[in-house]
N, C-alpha and C. Protein backbone atom coordinates (compact mmCIF):
# COMPACT_ATOMS: atom_id res chain seq x y z
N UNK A 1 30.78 -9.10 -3.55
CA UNK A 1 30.07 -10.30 -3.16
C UNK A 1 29.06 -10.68 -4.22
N UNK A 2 29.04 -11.97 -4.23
CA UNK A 2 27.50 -12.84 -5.40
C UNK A 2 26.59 -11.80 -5.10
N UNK A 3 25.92 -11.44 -5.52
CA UNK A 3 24.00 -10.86 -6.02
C UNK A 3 24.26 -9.91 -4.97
N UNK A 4 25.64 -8.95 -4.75
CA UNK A 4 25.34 -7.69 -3.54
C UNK A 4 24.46 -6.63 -4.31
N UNK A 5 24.91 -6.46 -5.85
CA UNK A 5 24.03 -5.63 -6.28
C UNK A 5 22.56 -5.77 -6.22
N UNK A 6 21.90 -6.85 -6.44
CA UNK A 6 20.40 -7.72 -6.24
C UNK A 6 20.22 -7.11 -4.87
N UNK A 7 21.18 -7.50 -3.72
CA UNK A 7 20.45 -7.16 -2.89
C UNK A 7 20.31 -5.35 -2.48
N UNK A 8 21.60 -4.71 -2.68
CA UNK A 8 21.49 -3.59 -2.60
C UNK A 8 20.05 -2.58 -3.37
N UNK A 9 19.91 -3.57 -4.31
CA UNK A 9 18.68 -3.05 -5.25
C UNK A 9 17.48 -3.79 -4.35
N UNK A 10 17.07 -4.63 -3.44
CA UNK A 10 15.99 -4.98 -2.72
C UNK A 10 15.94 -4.25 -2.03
N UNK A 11 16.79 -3.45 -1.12
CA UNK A 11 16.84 -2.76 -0.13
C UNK A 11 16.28 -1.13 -1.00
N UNK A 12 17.04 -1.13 -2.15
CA UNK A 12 16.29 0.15 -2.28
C UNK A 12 14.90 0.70 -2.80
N UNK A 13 14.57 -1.06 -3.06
CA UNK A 13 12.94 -1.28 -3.56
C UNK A 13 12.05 -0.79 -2.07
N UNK A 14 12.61 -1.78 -0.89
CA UNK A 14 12.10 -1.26 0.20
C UNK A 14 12.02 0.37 0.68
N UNK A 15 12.97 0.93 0.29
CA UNK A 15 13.19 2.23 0.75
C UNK A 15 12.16 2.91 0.15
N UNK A 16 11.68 2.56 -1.32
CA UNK A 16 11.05 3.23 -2.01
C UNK A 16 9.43 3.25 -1.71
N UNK A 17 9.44 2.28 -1.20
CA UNK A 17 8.19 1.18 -1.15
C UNK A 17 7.80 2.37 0.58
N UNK A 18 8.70 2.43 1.47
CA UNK A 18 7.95 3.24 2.56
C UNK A 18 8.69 4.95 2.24
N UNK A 19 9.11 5.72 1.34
CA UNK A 19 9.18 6.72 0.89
C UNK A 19 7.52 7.49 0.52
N UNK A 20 7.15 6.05 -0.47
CA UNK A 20 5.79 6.07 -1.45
C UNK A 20 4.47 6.36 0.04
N UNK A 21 4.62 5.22 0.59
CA UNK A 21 3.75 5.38 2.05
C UNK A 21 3.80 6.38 2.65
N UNK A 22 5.15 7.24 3.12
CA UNK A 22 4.94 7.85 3.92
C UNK A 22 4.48 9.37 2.82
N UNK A 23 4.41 9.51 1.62
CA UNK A 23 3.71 10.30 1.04
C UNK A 23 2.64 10.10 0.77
N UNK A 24 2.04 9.02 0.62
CA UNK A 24 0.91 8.81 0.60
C UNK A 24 0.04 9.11 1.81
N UNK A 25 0.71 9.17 2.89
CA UNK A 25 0.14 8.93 4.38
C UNK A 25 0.71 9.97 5.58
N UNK A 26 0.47 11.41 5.11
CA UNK A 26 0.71 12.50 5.92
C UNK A 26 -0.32 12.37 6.78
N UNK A 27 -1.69 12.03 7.42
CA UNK A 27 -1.96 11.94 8.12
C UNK A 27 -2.09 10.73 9.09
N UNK A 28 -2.23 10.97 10.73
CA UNK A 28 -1.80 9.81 10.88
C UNK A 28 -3.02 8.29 10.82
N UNK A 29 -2.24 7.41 11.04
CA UNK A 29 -2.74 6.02 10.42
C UNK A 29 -3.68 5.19 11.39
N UNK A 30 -4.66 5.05 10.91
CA UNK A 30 -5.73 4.48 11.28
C UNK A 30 -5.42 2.68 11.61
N UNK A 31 -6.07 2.38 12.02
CA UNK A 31 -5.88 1.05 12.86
C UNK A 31 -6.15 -0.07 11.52
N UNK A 32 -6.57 0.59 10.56
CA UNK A 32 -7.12 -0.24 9.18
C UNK A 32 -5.72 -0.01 8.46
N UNK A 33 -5.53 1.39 8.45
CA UNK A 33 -4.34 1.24 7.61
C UNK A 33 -3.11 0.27 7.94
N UNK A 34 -2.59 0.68 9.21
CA UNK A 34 -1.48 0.07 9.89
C UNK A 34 -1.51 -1.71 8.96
N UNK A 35 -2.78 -2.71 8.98
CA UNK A 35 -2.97 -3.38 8.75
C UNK A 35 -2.82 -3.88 7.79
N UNK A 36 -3.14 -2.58 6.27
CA UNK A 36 -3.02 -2.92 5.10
C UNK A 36 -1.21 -2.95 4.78
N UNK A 37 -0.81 -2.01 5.30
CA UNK A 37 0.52 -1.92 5.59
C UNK A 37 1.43 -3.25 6.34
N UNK A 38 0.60 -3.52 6.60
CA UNK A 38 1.34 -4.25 7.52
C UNK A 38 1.29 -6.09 6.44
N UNK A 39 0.31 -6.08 5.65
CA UNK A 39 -0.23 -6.70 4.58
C UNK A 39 0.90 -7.12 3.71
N UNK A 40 1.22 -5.56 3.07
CA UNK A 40 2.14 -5.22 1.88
C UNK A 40 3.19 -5.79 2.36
N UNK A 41 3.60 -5.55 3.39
CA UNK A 41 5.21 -5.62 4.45
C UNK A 41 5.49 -7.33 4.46
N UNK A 42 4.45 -8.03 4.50
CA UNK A 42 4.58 -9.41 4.63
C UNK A 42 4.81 -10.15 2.95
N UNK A 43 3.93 -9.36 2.52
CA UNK A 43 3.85 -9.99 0.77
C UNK A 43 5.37 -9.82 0.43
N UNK A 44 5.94 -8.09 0.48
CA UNK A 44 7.07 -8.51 -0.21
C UNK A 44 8.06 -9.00 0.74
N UNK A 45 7.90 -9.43 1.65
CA UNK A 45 9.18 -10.10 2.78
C UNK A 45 8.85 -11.76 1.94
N UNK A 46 7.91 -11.80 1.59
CA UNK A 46 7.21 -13.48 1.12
C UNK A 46 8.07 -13.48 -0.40
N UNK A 47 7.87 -12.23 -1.29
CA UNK A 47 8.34 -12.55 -2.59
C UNK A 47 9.90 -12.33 -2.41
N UNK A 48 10.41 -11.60 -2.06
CA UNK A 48 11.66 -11.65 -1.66
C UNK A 48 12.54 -12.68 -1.27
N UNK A 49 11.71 -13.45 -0.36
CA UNK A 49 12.32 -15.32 -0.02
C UNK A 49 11.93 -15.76 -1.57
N UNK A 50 10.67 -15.83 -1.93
CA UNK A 50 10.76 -16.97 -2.48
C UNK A 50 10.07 -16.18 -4.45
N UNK A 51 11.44 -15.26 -4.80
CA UNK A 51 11.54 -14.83 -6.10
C UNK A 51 11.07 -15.89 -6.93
N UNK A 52 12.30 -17.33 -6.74
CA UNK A 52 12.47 -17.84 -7.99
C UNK A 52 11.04 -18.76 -8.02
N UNK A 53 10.35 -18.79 -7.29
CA UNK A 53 9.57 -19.74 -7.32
C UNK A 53 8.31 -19.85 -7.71
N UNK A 54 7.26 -19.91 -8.51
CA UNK A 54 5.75 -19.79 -9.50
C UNK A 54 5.05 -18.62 -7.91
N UNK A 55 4.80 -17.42 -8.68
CA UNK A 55 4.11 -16.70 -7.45
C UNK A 55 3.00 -15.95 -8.36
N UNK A 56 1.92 -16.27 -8.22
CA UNK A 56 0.33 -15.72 -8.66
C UNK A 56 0.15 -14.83 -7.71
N UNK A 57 -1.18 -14.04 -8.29
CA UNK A 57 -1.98 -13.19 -7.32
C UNK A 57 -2.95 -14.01 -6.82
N UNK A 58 -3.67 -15.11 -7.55
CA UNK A 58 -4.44 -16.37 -6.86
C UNK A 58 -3.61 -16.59 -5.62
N UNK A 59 -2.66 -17.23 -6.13
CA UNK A 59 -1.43 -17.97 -5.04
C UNK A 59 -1.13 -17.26 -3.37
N UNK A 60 -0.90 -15.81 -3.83
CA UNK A 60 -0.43 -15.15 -2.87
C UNK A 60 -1.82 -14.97 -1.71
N UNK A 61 -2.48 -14.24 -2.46
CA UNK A 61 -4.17 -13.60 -2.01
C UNK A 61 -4.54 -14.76 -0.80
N UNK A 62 -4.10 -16.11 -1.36
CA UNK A 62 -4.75 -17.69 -0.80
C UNK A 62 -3.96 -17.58 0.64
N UNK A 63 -2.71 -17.61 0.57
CA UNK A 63 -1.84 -17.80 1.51
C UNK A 63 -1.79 -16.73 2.55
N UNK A 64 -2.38 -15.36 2.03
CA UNK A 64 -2.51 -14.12 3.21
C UNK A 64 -3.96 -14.14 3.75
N UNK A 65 -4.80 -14.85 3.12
CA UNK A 65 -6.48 -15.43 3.68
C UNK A 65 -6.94 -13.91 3.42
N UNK A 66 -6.74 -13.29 1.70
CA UNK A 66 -7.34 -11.79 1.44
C UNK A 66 -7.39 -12.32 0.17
N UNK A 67 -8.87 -11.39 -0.13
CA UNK A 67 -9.29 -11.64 -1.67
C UNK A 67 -8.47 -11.09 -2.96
N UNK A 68 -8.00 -11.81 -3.60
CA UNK A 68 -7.26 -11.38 -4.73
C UNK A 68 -7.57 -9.62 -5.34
N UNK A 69 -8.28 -9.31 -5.18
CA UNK A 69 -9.00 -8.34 -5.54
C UNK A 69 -8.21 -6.63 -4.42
N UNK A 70 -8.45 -7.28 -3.33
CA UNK A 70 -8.21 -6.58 -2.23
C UNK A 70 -6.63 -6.19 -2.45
N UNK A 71 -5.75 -7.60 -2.25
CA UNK A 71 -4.38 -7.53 -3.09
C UNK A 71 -3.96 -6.67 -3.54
N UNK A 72 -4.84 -6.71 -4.96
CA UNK A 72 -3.45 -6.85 -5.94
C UNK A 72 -3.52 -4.93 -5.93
N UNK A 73 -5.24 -4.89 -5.04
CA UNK A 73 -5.47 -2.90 -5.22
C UNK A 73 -4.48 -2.17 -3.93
N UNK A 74 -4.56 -2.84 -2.92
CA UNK A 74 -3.59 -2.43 -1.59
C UNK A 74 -1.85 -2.45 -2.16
N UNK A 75 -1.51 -3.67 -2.54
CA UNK A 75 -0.70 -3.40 -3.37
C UNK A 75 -0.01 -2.63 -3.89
N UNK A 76 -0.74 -2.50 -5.50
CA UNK A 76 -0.36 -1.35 -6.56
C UNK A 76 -0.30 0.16 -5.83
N UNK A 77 -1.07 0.38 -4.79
CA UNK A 77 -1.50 1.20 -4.00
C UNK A 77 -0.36 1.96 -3.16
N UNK A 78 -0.13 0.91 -2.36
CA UNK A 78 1.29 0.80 -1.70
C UNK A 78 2.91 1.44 -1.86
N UNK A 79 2.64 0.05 -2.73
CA UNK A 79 3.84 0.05 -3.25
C UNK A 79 4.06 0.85 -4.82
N UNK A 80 2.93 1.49 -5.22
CA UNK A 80 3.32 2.55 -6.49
C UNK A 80 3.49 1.06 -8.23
N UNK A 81 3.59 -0.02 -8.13
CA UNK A 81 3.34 -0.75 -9.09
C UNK A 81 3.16 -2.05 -8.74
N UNK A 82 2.54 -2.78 -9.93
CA UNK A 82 1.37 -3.78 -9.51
C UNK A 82 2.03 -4.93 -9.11
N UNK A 83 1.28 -5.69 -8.69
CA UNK A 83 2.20 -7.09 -8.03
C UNK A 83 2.80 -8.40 -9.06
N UNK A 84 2.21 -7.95 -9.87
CA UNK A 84 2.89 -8.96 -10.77
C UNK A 84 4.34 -8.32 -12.47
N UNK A 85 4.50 -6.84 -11.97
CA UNK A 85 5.42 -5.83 -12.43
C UNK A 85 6.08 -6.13 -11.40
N UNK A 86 5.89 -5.97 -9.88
CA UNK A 86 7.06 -6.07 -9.41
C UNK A 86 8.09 -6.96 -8.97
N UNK A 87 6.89 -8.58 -9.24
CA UNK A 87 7.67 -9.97 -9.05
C UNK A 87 8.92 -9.90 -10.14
N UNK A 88 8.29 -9.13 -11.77
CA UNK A 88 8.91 -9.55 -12.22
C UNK A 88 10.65 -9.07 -12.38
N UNK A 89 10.08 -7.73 -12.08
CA UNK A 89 11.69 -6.37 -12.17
C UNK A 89 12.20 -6.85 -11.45
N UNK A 90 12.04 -7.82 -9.98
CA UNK A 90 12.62 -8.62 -8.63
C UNK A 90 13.27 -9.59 -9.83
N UNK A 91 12.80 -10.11 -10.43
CA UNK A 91 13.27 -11.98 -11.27
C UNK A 91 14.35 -10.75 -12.02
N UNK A 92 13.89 -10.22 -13.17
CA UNK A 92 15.06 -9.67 -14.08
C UNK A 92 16.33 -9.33 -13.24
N UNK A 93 16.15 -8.85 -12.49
CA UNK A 93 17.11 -8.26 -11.49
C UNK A 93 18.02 -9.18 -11.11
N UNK A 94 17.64 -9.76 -10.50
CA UNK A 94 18.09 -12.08 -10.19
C UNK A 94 19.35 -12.00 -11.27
N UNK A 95 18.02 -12.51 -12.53
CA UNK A 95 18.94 -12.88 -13.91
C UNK A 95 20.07 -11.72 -14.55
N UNK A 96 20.05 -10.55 -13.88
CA UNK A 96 20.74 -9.84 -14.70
C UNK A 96 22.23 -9.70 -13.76
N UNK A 97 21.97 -10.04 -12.53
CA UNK A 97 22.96 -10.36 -11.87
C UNK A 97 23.80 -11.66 -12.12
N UNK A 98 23.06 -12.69 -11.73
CA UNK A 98 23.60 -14.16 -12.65
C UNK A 98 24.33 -13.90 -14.03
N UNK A 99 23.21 -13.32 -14.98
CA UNK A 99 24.07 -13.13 -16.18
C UNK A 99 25.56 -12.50 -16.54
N UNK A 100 25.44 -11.40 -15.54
CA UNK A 100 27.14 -10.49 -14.87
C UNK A 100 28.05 -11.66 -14.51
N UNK A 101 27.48 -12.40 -13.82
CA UNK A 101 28.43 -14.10 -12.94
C UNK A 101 29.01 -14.69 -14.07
N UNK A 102 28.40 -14.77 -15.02
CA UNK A 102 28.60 -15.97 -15.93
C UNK A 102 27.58 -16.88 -16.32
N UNK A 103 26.39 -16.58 -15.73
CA UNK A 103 25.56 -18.02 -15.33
C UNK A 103 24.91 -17.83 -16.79
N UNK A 104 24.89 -19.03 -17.91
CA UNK A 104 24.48 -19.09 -18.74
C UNK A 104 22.76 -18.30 -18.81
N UNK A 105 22.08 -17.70 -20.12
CA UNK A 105 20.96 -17.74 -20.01
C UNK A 105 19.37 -18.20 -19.59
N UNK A 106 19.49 -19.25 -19.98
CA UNK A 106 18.96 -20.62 -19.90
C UNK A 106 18.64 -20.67 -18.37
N UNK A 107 19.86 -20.87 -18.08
CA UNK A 107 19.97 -21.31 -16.39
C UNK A 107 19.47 -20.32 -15.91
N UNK A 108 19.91 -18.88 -15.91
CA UNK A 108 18.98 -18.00 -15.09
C UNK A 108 17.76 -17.43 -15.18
N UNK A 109 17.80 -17.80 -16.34
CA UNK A 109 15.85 -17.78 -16.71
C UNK A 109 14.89 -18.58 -15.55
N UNK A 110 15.55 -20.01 -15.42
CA UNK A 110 14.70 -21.06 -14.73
C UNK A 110 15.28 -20.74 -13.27
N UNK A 111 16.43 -20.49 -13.03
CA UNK A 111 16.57 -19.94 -11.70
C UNK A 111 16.40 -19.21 -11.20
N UNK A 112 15.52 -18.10 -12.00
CA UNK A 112 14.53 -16.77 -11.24
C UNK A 112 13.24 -17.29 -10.69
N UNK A 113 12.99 -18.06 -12.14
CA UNK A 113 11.25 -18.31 -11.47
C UNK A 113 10.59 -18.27 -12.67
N UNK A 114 11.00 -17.81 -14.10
CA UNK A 114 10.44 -17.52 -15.21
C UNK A 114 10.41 -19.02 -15.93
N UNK A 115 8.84 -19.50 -16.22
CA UNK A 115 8.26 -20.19 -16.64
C UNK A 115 8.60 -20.86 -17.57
N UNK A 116 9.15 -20.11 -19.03
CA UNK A 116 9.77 -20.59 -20.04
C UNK A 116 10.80 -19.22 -20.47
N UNK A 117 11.97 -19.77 -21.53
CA UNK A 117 12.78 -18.71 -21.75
C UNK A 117 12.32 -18.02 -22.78
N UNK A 118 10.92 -17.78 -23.14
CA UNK A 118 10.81 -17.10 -24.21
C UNK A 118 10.35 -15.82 -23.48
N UNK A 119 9.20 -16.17 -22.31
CA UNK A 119 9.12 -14.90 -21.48
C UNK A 119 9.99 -14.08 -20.97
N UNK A 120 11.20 -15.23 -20.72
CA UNK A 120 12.08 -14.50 -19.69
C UNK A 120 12.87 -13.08 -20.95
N UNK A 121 13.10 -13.72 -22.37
CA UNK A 121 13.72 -13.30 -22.98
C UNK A 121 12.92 -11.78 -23.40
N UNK A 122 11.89 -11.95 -23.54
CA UNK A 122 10.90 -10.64 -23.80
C UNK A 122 11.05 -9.25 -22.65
N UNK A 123 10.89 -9.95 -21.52
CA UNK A 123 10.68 -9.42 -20.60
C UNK A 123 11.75 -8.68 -20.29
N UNK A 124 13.19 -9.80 -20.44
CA UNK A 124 14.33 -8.57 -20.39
C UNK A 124 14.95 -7.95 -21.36
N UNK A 125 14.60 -8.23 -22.39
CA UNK A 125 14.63 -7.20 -23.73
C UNK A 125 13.92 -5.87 -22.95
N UNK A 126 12.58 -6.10 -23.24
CA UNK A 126 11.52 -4.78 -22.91
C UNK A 126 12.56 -4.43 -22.06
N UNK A 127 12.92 -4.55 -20.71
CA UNK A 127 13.15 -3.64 -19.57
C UNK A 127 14.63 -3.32 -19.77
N UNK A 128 15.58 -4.17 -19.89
CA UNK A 128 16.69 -3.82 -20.33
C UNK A 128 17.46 -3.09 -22.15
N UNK A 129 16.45 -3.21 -23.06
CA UNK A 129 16.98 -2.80 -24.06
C UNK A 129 18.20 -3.57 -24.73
N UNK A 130 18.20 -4.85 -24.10
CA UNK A 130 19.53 -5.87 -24.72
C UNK A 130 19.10 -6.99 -24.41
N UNK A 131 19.92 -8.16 -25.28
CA UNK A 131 19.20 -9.34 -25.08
C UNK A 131 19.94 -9.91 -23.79
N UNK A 132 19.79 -10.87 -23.08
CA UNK A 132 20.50 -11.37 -21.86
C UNK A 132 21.27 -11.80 -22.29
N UNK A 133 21.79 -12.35 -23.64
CA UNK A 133 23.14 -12.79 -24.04
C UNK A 133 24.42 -11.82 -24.25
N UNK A 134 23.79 -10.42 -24.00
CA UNK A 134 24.65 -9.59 -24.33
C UNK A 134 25.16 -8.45 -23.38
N UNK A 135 24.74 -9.07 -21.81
CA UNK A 135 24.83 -8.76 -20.42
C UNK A 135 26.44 -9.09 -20.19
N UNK A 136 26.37 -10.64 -20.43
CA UNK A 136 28.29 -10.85 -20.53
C UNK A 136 29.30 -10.37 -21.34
N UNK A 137 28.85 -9.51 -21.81
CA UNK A 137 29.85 -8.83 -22.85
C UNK A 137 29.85 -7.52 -22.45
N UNK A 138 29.31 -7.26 -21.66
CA UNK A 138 28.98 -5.65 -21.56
C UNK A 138 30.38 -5.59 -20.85
């Protein structure tokens, strides 16, 4: 199926994401925690809908009525890496699937969510070790 790998890989972001918690959190959970948890649980159910689309820590922080600050530390916290590392390994992920499809570069750059293709191109160099033009050939 289209993007089963994308999603099979969201699901195992999640898995990882309450693996990390429940090591973090051998004792049991306070009425504060549940909350912060319950925080994280909404953010990435939020970035998950809406990958391709401009997502800040301003942006997000605004829309959960919590100080950017509070965020981005519950967060990194959480989930083991920071919120704007993990929008992006979510986008590469997108594009590296698309790119498997066929879907020109270009196009899946702007259909992740990545701003311009020079970022997009950096970004999946760094993490992948190849350029995205060389995903369809693999």
């Amino acid at each position: 199926d289209f993007c089963s790998e994308y999603s099979a890989f969201g699901i195992f972001l999640q898995f990882m994401v309450q693996l990390n918690r429940t090591a973090l959190h051998t004792q049991p959970q306070l009425q504060e925690e549940r909350a912060v948890s319950n925080l994280v649980d909404q953010v990435l159910h939020y970035i998950g809908r809406h990958t391709n689309e401009e997502l800040t820590l301003d942006g997000l922080a605004e829309m959960f009525f919590v100080s950017k600050y509070h965020l981005s530390h519950t967060f990194t916290r959480e989930v083991g890496v920071s919120l704007h590392r993990y929008i992006t390994l979510r986008r590469l992920l997108m594009a590296r699937q698309l790119l498997s499809a066929g879907v020109p570069a270009g196009q899946a750059s702007s259909t992740c969510g990545f701003s311009d293709y020079t970022s997009f191109y950096r970004a999946f160099k760094a993490e992948y070790g190849i350029s995205p033009g060389a995903v369809t050939a693999e």
